[in-house]
PDB file of N, CA and C in Angstrom:
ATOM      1  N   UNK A   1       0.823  -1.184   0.000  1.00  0.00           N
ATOM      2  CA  UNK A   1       0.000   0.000   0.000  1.00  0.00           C
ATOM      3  C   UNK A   1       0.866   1.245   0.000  1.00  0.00           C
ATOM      4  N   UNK A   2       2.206   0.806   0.522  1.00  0.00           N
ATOM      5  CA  UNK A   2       2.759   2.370   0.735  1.00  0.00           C
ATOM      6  C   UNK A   2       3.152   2.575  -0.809  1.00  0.00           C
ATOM      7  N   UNK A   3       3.661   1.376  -1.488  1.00  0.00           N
ATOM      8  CA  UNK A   3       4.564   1.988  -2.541  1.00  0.00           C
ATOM      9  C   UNK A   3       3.185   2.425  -3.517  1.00  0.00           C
ATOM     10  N   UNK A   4       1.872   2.470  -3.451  1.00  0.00           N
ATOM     11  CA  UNK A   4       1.119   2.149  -4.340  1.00  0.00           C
ATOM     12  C   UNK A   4       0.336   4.116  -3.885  1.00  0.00           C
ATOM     13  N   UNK A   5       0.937   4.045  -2.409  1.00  0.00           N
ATOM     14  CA  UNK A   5       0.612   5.396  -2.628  1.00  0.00           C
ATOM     15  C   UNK A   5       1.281   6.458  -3.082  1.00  0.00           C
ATOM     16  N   UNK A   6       2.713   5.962  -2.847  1.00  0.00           N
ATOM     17  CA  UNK A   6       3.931   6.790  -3.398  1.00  0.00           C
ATOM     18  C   UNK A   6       3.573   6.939  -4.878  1.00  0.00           C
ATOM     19  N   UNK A   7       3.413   5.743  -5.596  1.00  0.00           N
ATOM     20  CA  UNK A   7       2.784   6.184  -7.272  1.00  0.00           C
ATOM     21  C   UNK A   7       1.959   6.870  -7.138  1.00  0.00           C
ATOM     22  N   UNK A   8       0.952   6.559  -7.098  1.00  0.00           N
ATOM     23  CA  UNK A   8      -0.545   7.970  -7.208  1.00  0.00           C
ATOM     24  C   UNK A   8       0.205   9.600  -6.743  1.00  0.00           C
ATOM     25  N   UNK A   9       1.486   9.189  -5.859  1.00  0.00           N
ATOM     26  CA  UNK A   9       1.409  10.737  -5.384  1.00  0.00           C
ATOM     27  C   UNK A   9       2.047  11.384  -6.682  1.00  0.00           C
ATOM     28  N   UNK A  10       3.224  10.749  -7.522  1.00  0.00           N
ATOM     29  CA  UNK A  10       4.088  11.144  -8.374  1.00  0.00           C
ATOM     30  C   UNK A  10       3.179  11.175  -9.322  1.00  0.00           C
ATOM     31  N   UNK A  11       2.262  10.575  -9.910  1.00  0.00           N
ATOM     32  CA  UNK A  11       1.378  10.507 -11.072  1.00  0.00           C
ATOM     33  C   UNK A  11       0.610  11.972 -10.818  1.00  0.00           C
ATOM     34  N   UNK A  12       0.005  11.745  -9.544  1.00  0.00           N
ATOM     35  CA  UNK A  12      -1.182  13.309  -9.574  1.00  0.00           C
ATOM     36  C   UNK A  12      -0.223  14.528  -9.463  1.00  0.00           C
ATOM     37  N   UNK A  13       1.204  14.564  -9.027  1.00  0.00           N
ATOM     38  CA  UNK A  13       2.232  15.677  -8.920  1.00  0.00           C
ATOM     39  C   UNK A  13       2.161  15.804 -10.450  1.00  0.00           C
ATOM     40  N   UNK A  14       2.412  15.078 -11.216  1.00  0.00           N
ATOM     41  CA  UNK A  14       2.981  15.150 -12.693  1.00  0.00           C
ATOM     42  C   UNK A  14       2.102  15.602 -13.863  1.00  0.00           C
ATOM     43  N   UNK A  15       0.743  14.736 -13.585  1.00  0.00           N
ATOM     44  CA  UNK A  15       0.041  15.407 -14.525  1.00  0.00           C
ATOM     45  C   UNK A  15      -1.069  16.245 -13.730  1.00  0.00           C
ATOM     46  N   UNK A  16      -0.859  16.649 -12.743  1.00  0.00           N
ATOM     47  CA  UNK A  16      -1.797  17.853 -12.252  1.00  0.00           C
ATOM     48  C   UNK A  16      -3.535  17.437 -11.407  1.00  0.00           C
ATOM     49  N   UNK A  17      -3.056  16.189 -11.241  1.00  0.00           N
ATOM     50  CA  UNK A  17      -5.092  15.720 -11.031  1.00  0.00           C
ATOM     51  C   UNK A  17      -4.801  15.456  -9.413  1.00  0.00           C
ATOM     52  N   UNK A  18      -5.222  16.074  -8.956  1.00  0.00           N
ATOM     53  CA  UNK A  18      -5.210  16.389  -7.755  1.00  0.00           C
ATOM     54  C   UNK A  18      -6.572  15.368  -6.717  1.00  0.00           C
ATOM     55  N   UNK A  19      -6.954  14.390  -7.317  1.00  0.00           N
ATOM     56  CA  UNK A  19      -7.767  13.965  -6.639  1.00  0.00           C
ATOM     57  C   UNK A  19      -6.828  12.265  -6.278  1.00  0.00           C
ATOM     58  N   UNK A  20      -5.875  12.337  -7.592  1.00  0.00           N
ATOM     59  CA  UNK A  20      -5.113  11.067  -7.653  1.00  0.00           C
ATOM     60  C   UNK A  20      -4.028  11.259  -6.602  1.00  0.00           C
ATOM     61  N   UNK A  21      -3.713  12.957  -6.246  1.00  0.00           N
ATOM     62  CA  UNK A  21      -3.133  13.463  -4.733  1.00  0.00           C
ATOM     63  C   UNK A  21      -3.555  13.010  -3.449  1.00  0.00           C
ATOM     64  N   UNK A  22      -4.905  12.994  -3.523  1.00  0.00           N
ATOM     65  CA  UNK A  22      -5.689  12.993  -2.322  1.00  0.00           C
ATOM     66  C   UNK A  22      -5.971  11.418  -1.771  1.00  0.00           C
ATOM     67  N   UNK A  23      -6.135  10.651  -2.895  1.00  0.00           N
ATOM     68  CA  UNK A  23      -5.618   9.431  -2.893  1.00  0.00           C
ATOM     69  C   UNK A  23      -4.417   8.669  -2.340  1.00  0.00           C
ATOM     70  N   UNK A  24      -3.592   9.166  -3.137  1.00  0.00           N
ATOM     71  CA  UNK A  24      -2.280   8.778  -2.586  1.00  0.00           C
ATOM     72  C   UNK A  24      -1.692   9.414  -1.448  1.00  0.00           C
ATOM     73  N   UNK A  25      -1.960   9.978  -1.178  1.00  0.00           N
ATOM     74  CA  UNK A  25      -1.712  10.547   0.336  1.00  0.00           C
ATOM     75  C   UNK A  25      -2.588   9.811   1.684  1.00  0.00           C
ATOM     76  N   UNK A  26      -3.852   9.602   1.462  1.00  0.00           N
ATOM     77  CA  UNK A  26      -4.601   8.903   2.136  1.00  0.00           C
ATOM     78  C   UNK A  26      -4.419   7.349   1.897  1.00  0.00           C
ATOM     79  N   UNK A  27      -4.022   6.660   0.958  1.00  0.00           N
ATOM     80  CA  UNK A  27      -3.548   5.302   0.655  1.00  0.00           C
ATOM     81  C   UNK A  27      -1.918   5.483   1.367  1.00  0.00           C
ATOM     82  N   UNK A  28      -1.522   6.013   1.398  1.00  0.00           N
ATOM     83  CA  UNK A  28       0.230   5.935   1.888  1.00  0.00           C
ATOM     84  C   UNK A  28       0.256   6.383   3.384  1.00  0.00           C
ATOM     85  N   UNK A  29      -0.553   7.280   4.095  1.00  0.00           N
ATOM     86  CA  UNK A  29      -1.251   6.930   5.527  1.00  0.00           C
ATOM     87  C   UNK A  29      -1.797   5.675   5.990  1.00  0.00           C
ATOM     88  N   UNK A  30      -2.534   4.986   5.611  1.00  0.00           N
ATOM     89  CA  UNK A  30      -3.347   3.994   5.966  1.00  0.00           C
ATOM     90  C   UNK A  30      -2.174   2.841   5.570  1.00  0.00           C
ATOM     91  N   UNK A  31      -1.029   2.374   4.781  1.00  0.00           N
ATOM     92  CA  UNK A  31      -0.175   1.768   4.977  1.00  0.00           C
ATOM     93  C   UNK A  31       0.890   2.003   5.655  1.00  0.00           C
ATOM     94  N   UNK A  32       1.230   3.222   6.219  1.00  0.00           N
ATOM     95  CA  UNK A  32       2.318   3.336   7.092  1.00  0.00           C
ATOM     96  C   UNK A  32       1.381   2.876   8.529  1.00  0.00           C
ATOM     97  N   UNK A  33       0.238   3.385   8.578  1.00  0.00           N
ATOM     98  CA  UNK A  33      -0.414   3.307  10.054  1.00  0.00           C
ATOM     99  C   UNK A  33      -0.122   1.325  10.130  1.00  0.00           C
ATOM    100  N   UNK A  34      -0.459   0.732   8.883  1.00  0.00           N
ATOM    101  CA  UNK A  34      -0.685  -0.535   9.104  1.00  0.00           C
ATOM    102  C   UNK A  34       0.671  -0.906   8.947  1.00  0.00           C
ATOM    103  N   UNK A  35       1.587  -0.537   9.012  1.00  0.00           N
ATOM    104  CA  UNK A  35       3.273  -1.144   8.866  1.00  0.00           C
ATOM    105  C   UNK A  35       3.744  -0.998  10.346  1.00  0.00           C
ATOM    106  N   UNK A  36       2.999   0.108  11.112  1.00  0.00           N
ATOM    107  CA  UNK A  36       3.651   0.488  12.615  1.00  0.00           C
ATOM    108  C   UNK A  36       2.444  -0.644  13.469  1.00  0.00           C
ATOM    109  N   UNK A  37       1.842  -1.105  12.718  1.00  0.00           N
ATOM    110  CA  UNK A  37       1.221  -1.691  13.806  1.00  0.00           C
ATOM    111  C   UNK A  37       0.676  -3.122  13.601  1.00  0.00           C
ATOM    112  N   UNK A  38       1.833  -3.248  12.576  1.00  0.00           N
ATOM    113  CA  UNK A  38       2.554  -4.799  12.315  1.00  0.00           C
ATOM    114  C   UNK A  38       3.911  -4.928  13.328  1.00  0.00           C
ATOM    115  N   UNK A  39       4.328  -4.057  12.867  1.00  0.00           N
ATOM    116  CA  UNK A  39       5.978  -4.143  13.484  1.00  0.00           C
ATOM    117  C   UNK A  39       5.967  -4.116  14.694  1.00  0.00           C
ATOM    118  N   UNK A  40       4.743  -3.559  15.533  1.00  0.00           N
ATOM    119  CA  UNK A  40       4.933  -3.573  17.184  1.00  0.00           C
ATOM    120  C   UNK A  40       4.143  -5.241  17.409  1.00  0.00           C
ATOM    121  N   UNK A  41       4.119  -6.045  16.697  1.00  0.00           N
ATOM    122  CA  UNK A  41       3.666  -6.958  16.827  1.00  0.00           C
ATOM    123  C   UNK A  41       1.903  -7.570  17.204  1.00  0.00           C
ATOM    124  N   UNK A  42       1.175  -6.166  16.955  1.00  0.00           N
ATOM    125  CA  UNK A  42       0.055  -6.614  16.878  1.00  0.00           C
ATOM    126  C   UNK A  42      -0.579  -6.782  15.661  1.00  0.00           C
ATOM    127  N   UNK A  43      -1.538  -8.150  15.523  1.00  0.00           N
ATOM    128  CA  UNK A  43      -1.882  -8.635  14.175  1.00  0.00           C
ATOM    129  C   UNK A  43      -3.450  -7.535  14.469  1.00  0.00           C
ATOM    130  N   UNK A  44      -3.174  -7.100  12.765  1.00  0.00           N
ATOM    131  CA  UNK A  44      -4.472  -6.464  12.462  1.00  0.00           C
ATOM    132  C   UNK A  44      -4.924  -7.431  11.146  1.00  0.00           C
ATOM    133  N   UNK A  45      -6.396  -7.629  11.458  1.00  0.00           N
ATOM    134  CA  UNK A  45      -7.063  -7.986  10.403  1.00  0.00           C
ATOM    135  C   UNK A  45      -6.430  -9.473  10.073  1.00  0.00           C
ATOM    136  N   UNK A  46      -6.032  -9.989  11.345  1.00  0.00           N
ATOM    137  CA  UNK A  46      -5.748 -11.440  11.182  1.00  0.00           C
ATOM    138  C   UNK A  46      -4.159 -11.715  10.943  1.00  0.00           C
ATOM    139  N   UNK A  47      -3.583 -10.543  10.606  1.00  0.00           N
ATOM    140  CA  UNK A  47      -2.111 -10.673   9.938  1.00  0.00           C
ATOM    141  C   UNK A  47      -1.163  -9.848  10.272  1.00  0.00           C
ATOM    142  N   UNK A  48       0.257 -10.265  10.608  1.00  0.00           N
ATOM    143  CA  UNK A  48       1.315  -9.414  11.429  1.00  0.00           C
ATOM    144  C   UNK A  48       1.729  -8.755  10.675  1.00  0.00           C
ATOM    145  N   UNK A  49       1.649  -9.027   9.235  1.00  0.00           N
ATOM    146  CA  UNK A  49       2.071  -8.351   8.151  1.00  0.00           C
ATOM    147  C   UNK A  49       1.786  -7.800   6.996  1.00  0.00           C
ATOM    148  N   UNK A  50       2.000  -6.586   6.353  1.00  0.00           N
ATOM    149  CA  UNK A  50       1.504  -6.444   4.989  1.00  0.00           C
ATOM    150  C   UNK A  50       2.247  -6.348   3.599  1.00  0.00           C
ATOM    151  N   UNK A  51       2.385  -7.303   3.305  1.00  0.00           N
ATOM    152  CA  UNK A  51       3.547  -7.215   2.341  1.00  0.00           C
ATOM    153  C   UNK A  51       3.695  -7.987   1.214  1.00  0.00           C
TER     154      UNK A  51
END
């Protein structure tokens, strides 16, 4: 999820669509939140990991 938000962010930077911003910014939150709370060892959603 993170790297998938990192694209959307470079895509909506590049050609100007700012909703593909808003996206990827909110998709690359919601995988860092779920990477910190793998790594402290609690399983979310059944799984320690997302990857």
């Amino acid at each position: 999820m993170i790297i998938l938000g990192i694209i959307l962010l470079i895509v909506g930077f590049v050609f100007g669509i700012s909703i593909l911003w808003t996206i990827g910014i909110v998709v690359l939150v919601i995988g860092l939140i779920l990477l910190l709370l793998g790594s402290t060892g609690r399983a979310v959603g059944g799984r320690r990991h997302y990857y």
